[in-house]
PDB file of N, CA and C in Angstrom:
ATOM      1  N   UNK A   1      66.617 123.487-134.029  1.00  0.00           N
ATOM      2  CA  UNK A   1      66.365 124.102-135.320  1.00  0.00           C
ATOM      3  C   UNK A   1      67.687 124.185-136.090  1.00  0.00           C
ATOM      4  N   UNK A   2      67.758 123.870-136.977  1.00  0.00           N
ATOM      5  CA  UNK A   2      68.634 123.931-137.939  1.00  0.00           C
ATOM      6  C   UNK A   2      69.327 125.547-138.504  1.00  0.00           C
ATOM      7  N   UNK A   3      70.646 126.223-138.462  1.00  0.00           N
ATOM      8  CA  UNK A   3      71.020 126.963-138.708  1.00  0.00           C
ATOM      9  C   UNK A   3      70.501 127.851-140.162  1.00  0.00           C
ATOM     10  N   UNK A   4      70.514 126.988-141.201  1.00  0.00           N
ATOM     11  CA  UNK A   4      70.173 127.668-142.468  1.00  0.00           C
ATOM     12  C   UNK A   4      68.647 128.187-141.991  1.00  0.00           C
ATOM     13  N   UNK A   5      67.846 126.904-141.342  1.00  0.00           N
ATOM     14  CA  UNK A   5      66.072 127.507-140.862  1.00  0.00           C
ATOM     15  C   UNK A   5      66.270 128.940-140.198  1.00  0.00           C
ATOM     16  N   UNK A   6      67.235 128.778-139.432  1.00  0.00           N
ATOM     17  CA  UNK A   6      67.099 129.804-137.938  1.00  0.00           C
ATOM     18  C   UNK A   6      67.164 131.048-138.958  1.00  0.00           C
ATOM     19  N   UNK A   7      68.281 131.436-139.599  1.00  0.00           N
ATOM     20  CA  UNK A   7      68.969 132.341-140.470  1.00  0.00           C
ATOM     21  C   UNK A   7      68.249 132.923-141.342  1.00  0.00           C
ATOM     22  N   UNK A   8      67.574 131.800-142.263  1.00  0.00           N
ATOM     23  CA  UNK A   8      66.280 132.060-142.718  1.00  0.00           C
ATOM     24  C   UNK A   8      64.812 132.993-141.955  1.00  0.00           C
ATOM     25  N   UNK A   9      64.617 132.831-140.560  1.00  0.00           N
ATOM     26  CA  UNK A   9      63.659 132.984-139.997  1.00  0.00           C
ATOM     27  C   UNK A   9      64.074 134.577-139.530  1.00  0.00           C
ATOM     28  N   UNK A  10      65.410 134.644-139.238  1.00  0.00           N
ATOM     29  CA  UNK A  10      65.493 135.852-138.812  1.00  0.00           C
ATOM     30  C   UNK A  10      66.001 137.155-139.952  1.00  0.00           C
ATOM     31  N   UNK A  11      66.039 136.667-141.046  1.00  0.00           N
ATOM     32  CA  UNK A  11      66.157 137.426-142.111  1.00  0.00           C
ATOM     33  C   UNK A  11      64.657 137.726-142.218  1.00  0.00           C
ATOM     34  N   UNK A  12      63.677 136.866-142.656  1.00  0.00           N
ATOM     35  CA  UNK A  12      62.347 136.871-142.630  1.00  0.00           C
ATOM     36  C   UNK A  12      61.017 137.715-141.858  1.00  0.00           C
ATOM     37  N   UNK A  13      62.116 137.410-140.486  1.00  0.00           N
ATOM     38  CA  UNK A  13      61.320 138.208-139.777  1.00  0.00           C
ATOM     39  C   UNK A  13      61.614 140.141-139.561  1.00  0.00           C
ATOM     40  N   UNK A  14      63.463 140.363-139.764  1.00  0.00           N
ATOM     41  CA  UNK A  14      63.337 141.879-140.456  1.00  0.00           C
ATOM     42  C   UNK A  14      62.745 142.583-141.522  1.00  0.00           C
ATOM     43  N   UNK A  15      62.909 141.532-142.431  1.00  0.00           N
ATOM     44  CA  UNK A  15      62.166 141.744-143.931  1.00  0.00           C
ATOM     45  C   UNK A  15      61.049 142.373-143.426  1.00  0.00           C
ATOM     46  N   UNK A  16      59.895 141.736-142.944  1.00  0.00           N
ATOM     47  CA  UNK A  16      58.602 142.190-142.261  1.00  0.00           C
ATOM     48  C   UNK A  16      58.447 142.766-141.683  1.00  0.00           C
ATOM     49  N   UNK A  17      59.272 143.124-140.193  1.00  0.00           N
ATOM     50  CA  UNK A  17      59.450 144.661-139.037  1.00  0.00           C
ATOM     51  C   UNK A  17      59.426 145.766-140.367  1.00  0.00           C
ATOM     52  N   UNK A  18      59.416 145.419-141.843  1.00  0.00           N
ATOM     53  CA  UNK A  18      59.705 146.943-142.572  1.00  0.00           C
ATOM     54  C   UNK A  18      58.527 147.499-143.371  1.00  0.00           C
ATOM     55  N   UNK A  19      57.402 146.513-143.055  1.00  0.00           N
ATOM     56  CA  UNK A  19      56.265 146.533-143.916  1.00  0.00           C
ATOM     57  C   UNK A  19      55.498 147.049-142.940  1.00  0.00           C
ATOM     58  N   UNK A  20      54.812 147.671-143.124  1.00  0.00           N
ATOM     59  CA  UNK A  20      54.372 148.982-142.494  1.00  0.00           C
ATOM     60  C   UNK A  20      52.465 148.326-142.441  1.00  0.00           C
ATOM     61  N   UNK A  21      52.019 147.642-142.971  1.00  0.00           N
ATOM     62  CA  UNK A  21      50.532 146.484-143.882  1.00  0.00           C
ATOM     63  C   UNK A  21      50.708 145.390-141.976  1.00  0.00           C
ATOM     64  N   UNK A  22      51.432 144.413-142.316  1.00  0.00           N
ATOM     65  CA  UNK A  22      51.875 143.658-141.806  1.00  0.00           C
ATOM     66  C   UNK A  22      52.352 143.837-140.071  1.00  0.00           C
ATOM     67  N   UNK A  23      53.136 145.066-140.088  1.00  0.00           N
ATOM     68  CA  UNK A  23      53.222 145.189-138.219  1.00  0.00           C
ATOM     69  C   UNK A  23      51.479 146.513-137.777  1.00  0.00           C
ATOM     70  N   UNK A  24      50.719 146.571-138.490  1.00  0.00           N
ATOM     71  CA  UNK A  24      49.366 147.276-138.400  1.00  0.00           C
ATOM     72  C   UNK A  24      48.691 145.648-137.964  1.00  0.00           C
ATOM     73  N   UNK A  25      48.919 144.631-138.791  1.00  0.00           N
ATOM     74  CA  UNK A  25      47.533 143.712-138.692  1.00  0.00           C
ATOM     75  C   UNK A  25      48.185 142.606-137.555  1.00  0.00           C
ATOM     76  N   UNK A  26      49.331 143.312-136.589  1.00  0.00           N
ATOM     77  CA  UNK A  26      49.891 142.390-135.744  1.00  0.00           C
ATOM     78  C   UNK A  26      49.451 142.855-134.214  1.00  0.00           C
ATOM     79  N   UNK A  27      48.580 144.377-134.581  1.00  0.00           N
ATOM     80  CA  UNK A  27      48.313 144.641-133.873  1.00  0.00           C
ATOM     81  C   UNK A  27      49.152 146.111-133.030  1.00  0.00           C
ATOM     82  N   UNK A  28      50.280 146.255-133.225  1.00  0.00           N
ATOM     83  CA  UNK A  28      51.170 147.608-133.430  1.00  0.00           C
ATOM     84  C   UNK A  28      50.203 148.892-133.385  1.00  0.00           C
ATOM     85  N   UNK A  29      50.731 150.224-132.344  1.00  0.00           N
ATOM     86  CA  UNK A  29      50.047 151.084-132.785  1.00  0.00           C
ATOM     87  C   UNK A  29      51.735 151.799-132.799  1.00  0.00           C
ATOM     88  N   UNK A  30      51.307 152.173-134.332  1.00  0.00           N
ATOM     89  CA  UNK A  30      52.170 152.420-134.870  1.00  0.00           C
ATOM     90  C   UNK A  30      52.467 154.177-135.246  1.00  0.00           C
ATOM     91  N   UNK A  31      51.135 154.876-135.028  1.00  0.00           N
ATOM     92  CA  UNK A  31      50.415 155.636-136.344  1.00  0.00           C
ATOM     93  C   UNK A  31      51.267 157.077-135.642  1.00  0.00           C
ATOM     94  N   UNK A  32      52.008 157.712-134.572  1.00  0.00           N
ATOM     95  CA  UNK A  32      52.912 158.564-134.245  1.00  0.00           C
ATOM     96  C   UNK A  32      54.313 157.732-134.944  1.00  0.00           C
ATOM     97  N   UNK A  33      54.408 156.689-135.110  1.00  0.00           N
ATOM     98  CA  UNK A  33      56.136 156.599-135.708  1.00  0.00           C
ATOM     99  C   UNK A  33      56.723 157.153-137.100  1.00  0.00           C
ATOM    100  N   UNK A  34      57.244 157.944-137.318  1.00  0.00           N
ATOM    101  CA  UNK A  34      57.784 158.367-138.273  1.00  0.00           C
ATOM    102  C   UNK A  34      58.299 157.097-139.652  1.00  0.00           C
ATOM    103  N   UNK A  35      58.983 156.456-139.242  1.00  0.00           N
ATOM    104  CA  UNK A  35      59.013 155.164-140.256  1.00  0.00           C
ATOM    105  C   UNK A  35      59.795 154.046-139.993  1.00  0.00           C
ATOM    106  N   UNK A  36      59.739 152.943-140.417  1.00  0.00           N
ATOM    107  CA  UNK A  36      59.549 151.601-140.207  1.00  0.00           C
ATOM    108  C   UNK A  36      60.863 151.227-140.823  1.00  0.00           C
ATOM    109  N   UNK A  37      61.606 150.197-140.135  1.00  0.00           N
ATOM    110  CA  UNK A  37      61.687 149.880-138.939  1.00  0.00           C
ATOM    111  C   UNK A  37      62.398 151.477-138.021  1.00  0.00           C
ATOM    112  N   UNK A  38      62.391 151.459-136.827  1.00  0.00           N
ATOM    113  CA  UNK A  38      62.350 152.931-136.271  1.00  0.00           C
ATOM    114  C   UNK A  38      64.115 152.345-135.522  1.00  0.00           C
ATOM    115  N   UNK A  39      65.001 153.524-136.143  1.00  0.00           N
ATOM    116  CA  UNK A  39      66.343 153.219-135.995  1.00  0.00           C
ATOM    117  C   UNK A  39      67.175 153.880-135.054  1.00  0.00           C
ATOM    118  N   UNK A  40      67.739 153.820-134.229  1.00  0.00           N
ATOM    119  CA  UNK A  40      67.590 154.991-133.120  1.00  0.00           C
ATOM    120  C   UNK A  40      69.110 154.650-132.828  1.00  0.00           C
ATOM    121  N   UNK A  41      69.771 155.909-132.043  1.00  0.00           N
ATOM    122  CA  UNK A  41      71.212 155.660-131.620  1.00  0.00           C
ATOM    123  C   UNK A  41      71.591 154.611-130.388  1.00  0.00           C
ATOM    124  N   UNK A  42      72.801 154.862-130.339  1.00  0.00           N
ATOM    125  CA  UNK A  42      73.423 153.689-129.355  1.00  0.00           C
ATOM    126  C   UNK A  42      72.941 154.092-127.895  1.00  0.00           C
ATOM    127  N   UNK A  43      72.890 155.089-127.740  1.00  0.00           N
ATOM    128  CA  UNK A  43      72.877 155.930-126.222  1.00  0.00           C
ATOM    129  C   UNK A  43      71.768 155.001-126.046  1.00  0.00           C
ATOM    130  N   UNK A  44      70.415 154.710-126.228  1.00  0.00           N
ATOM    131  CA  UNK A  44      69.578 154.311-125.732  1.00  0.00           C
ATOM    132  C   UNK A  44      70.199 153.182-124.865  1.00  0.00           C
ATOM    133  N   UNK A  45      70.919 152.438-125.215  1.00  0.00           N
ATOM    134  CA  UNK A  45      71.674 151.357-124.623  1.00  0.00           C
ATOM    135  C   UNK A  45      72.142 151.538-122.744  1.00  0.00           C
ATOM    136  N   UNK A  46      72.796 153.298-122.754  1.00  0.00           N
ATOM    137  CA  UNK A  46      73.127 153.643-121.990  1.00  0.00           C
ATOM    138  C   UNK A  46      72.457 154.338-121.054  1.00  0.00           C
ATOM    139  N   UNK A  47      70.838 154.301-121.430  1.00  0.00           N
ATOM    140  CA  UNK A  47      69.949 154.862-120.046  1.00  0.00           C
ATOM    141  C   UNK A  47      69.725 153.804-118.774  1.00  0.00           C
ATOM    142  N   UNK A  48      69.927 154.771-117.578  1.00  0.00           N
ATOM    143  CA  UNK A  48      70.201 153.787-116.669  1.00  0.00           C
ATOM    144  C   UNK A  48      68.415 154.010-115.787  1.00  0.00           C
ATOM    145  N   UNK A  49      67.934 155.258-115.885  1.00  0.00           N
ATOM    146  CA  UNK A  49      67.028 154.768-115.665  1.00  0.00           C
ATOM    147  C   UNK A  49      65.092 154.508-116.086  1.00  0.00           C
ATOM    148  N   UNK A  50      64.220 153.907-116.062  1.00  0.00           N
ATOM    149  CA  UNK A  50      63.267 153.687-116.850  1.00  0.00           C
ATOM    150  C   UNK A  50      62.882 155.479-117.322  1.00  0.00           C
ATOM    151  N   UNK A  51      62.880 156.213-116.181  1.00  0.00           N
ATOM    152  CA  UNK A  51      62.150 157.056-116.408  1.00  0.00           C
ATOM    153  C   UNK A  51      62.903 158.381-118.114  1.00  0.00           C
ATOM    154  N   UNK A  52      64.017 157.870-118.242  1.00  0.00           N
ATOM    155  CA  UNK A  52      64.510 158.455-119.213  1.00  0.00           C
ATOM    156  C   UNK A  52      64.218 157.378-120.589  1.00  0.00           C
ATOM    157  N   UNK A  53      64.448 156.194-120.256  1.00  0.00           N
ATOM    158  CA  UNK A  53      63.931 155.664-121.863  1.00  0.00           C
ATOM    159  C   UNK A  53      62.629 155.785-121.934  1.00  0.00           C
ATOM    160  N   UNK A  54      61.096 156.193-121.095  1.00  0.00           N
ATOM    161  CA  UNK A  54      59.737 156.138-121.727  1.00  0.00           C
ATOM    162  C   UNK A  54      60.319 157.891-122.088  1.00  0.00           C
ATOM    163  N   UNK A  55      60.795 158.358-121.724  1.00  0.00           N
ATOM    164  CA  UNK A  55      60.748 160.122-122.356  1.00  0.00           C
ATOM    165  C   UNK A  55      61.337 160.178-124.136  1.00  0.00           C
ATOM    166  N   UNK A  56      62.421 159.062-124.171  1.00  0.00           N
ATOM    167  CA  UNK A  56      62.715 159.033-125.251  1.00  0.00           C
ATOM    168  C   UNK A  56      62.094 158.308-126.323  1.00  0.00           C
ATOM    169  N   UNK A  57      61.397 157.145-125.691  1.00  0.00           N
ATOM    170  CA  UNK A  57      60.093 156.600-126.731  1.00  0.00           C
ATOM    171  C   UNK A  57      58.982 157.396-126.629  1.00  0.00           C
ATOM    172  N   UNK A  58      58.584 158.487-126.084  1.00  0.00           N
ATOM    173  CA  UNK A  58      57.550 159.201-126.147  1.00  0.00           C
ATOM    174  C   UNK A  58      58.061 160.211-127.472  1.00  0.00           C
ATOM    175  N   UNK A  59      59.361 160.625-127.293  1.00  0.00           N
ATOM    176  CA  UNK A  59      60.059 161.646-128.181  1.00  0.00           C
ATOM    177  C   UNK A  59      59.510 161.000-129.618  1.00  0.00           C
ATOM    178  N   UNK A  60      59.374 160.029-129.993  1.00  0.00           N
ATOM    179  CA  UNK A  60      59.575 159.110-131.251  1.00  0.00           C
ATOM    180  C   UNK A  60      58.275 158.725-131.544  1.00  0.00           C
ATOM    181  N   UNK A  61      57.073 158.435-130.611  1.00  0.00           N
ATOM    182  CA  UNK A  61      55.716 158.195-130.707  1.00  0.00           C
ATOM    183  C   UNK A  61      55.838 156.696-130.765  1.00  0.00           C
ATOM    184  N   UNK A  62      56.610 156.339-129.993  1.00  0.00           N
ATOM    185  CA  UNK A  62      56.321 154.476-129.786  1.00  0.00           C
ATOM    186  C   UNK A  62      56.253 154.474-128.183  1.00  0.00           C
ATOM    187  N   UNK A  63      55.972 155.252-127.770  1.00  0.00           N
ATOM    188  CA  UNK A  63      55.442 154.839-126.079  1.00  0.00           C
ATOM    189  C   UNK A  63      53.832 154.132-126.497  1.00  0.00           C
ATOM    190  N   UNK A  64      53.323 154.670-127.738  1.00  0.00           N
ATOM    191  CA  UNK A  64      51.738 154.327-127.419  1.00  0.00           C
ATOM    192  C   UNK A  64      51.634 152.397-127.553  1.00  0.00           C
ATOM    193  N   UNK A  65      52.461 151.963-128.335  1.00  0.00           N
ATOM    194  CA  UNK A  65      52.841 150.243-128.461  1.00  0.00           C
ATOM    195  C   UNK A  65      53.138 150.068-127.276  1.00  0.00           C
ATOM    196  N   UNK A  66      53.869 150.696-126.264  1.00  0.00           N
ATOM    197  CA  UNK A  66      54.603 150.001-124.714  1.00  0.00           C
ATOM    198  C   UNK A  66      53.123 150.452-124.035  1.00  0.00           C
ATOM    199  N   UNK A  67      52.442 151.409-124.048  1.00  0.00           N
ATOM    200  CA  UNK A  67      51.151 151.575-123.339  1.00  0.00           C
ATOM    201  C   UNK A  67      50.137 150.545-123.580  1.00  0.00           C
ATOM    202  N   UNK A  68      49.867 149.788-124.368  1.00  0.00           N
ATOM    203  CA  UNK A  68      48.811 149.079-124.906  1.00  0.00           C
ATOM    204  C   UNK A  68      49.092 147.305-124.380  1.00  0.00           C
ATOM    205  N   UNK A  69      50.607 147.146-124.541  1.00  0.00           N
ATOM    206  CA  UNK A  69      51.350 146.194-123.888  1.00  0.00           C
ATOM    207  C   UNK A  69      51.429 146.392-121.661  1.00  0.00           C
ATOM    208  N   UNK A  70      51.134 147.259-121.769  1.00  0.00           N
ATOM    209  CA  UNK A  70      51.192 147.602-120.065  1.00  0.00           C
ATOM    210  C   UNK A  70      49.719 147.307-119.383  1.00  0.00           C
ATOM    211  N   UNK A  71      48.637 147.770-120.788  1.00  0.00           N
ATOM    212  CA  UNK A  71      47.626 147.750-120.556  1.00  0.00           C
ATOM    213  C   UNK A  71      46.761 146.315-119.893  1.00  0.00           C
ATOM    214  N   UNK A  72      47.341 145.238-121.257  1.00  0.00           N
ATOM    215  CA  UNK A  72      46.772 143.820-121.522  1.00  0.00           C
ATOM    216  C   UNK A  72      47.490 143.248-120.671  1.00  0.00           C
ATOM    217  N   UNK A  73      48.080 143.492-119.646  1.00  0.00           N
ATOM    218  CA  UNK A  73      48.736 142.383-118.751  1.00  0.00           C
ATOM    219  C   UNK A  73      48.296 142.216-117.942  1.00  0.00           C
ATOM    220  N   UNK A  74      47.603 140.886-117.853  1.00  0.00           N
ATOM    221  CA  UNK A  74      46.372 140.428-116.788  1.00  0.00           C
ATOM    222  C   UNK A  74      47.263 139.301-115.676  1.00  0.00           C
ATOM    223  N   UNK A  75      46.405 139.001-114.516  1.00  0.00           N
ATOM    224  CA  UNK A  75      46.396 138.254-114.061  1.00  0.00           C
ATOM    225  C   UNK A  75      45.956 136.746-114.248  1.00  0.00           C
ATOM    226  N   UNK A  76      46.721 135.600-114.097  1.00  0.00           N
ATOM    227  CA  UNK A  76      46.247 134.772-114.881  1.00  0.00           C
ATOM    228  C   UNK A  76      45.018 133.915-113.999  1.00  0.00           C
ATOM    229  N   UNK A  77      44.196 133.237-114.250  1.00  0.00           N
ATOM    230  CA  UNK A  77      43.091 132.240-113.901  1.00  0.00           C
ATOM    231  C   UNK A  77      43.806 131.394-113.690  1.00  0.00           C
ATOM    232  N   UNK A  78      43.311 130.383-112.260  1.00  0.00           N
ATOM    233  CA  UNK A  78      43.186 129.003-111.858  1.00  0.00           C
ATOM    234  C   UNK A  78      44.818 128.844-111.513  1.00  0.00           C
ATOM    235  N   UNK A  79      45.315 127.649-111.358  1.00  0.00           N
ATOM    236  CA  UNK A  79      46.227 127.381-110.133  1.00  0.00           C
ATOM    237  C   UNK A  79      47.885 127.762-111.146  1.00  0.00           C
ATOM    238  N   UNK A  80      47.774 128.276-111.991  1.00  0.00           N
ATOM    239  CA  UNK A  80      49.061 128.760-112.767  1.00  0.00           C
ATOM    240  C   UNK A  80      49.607 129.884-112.344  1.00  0.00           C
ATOM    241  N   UNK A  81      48.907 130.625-111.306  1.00  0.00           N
ATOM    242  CA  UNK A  81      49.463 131.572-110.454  1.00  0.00           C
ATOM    243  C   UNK A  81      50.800 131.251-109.614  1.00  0.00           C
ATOM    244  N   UNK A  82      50.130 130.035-108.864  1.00  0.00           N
ATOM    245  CA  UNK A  82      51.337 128.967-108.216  1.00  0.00           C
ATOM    246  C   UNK A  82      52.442 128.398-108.529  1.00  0.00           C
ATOM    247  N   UNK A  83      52.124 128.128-109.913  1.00  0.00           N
ATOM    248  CA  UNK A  83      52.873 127.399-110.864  1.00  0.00           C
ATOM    249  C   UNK A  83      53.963 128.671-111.350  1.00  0.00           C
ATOM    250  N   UNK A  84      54.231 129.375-111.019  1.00  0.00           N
ATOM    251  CA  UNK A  84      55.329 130.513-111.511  1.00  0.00           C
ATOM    252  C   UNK A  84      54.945 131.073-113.343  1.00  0.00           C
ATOM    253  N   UNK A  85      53.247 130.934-113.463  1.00  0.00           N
ATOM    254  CA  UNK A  85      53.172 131.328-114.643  1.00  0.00           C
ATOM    255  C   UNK A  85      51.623 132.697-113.981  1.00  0.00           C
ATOM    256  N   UNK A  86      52.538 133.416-113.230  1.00  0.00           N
ATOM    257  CA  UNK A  86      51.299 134.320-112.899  1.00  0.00           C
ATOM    258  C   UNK A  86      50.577 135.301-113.923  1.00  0.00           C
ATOM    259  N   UNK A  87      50.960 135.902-114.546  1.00  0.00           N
ATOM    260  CA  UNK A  87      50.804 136.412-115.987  1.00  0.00           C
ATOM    261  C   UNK A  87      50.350 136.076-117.137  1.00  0.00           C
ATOM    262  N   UNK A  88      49.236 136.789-117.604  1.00  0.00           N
ATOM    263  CA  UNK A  88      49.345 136.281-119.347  1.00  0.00           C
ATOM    264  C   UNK A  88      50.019 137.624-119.958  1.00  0.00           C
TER     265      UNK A  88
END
């Protein structure tokens, strides 16, 4: 991909994380987050373990997006199990 494309794509795609229309019809449950895009300090960086970053996305009301994502993770059909694609 071409740099100006890439640059383009990822400007494009923040632009949109801010539209509030758009991360609803992507499927996002959004409706505890205070507002869009959701901006949070550095420390998060520095939790070492899981059980402190779901306390702090619960703090914020975006655990319910990581719940819904935990939910849909299936096992996959037919021989792609084998194939190192066990997951959809």
């Amino acid at each position: 991909m071409n740099i100006k494309q890439r640059r383009h794509a990822i400007a494009s795609a923040l632009a949109a994380s801010a539209l509030t229309p758009l991360v609803i019809a992507r499927g996002h449950k959004i409706a505890n987050i205070p507002e869009l895009p959701l901006v949070v300090e550095d420390r998060l960086e520095s939790f070492e373990k899981t059980k402190s970053a779901v306390a702090f996305l619960k703090q914020f009301g975006a655990y319910e997006d990581v719940q819904k994502v935990i939910d849909s993770k299936t096992i996959r059909a037919g021989k792609g199990k084998m194939r190192g694609k066990r997951y959809n």
